[in-house]
C-alpha atoms as a PDB file:
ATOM      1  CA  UNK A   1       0.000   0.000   0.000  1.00  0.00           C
ATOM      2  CA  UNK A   2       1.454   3.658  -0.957  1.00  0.00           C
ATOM      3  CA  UNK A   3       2.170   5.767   2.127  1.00  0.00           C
ATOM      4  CA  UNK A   4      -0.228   8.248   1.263  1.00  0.00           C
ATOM      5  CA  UNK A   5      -3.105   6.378   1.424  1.00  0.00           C
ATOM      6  CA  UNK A   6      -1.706   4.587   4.253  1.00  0.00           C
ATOM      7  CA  UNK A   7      -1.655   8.134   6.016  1.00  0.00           C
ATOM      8  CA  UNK A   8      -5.192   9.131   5.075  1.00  0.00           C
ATOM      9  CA  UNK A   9      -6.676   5.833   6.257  1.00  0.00           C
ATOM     10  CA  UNK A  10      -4.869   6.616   9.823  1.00  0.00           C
ATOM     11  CA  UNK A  11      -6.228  10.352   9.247  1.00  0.00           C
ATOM     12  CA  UNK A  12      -9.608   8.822   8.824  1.00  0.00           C
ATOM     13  CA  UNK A  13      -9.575   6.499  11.511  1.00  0.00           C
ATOM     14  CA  UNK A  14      -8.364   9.874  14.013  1.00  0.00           C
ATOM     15  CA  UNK A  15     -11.281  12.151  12.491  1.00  0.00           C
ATOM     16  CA  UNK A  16     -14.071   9.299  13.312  1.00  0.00           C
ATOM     17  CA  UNK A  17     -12.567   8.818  17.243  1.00  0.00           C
ATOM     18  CA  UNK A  18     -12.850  12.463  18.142  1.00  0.00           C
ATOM     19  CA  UNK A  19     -16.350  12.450  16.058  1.00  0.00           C
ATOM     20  CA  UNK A  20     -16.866   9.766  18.275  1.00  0.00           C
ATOM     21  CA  UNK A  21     -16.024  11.103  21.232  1.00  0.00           C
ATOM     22  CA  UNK A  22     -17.786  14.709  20.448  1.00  0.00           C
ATOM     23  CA  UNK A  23     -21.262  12.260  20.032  1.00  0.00           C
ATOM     24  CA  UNK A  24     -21.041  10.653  23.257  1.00  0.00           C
ATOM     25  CA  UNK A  25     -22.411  12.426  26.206  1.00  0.00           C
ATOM     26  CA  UNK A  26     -20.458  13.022  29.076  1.00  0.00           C
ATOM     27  CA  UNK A  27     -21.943  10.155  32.036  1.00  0.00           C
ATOM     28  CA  UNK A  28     -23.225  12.158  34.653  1.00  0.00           C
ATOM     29  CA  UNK A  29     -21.906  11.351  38.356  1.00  0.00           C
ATOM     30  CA  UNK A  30     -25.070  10.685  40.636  1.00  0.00           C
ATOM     31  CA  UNK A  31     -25.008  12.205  43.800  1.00  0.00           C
ATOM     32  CA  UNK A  32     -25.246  11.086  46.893  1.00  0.00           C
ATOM     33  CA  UNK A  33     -28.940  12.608  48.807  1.00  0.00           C
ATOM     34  CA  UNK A  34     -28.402  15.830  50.928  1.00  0.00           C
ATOM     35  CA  UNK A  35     -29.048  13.611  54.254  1.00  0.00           C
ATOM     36  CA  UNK A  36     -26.660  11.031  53.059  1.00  0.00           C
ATOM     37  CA  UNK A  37     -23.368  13.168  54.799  1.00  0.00           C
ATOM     38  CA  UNK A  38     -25.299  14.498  58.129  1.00  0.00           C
ATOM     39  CA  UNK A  39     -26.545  10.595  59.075  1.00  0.00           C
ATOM     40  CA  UNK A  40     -22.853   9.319  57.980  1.00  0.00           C
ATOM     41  CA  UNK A  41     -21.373  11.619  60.411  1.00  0.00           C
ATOM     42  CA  UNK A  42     -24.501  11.569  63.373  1.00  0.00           C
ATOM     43  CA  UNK A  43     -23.485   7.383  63.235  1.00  0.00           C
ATOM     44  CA  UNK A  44     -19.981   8.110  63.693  1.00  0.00           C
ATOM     45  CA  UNK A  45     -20.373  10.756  66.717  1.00  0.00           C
ATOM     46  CA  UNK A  46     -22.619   8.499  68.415  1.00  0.00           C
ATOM     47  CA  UNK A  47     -21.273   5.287  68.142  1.00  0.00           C
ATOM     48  CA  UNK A  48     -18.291   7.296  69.617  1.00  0.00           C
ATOM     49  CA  UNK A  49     -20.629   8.928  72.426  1.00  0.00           C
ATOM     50  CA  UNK A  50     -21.859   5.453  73.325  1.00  0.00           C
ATOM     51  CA  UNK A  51     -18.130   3.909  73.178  1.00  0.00           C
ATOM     52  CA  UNK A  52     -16.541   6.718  75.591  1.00  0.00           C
ATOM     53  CA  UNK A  53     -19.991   6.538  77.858  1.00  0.00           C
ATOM     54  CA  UNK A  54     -19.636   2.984  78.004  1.00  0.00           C
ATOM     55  CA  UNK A  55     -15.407   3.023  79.000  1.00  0.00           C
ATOM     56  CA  UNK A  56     -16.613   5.480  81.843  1.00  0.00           C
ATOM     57  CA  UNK A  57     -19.515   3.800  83.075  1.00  0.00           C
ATOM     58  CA  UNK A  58     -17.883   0.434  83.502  1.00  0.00           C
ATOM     59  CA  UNK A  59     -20.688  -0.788  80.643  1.00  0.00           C
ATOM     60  CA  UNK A  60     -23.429   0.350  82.783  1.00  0.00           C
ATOM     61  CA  UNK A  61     -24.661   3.126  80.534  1.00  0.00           C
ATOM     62  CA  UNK A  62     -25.836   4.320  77.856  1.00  0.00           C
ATOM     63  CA  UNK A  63     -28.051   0.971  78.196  1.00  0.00           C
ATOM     64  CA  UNK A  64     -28.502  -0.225  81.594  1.00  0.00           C
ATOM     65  CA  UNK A  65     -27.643  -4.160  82.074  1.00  0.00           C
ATOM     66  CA  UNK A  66     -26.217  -4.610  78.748  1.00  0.00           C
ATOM     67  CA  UNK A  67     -22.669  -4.787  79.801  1.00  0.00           C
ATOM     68  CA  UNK A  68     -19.931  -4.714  77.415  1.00  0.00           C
ATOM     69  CA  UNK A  69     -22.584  -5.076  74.601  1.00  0.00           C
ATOM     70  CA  UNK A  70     -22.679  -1.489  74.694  1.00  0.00           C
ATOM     71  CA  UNK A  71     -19.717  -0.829  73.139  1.00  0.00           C
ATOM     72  CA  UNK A  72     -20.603  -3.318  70.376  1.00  0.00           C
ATOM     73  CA  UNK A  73     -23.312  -0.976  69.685  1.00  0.00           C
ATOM     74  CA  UNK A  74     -20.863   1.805  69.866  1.00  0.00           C
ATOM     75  CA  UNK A  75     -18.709   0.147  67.024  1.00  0.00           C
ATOM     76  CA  UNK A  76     -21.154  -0.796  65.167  1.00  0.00           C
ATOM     77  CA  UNK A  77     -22.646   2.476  64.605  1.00  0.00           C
ATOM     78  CA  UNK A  78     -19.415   3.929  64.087  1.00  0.00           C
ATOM     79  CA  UNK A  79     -18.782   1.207  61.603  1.00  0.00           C
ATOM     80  CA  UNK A  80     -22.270   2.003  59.505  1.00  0.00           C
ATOM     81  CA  UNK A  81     -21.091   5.070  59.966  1.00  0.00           C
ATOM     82  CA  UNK A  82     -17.363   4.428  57.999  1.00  0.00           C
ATOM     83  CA  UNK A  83     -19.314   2.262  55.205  1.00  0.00           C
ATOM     84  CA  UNK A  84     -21.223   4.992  54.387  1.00  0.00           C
ATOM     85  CA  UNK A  85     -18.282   7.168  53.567  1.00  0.00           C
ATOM     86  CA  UNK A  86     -17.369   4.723  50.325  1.00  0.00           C
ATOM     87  CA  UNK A  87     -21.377   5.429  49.374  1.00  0.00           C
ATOM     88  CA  UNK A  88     -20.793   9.313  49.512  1.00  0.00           C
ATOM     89  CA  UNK A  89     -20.397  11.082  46.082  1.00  0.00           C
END
């Protein structure tokens, strides 16, 4: 094949990419709802709240009888909390 027409199929091939790409819409990031953020970080400050209120209570607060289990509750919420974060655009 000659090298001119090997240059204006490769000068084809460029002109139909960028048509290409000037077609296709640009995707559109979906955003996270506006309480998304506030209940992310509310999980995270309480299940903190209930962790250092357990420590000092010798597991006798924030719920009465549950023992230890209240810091399970602590970390969990503070966990939910955490996952949400990778959910947050």
């Amino acid at each position: 094949m000659p090298e001119s027409k090997k240059r204006k199929k490769v000068e084809e091939r460029r002109i139909a990419a960028s048509r290409d790409r000037q077609e296709r819409p640009a995707p559109q990031l979906q955003r996270s709802p506006r309480w998304w953020a506030p209940l992310m970080v509310a999980l995270a400050v309480i299940g903190l709240l209930v962790v250092v209120t357990a420590y000092v209570s010798h597991g006798q607060a924030p719920i009465p009888g549950f023992g230890n289990g209240n810091l399970f509750v602590g970390i969990g919420l503070m966990l939910v909390g955490f996952l949400m974060t990778m959910g947050w655009k």
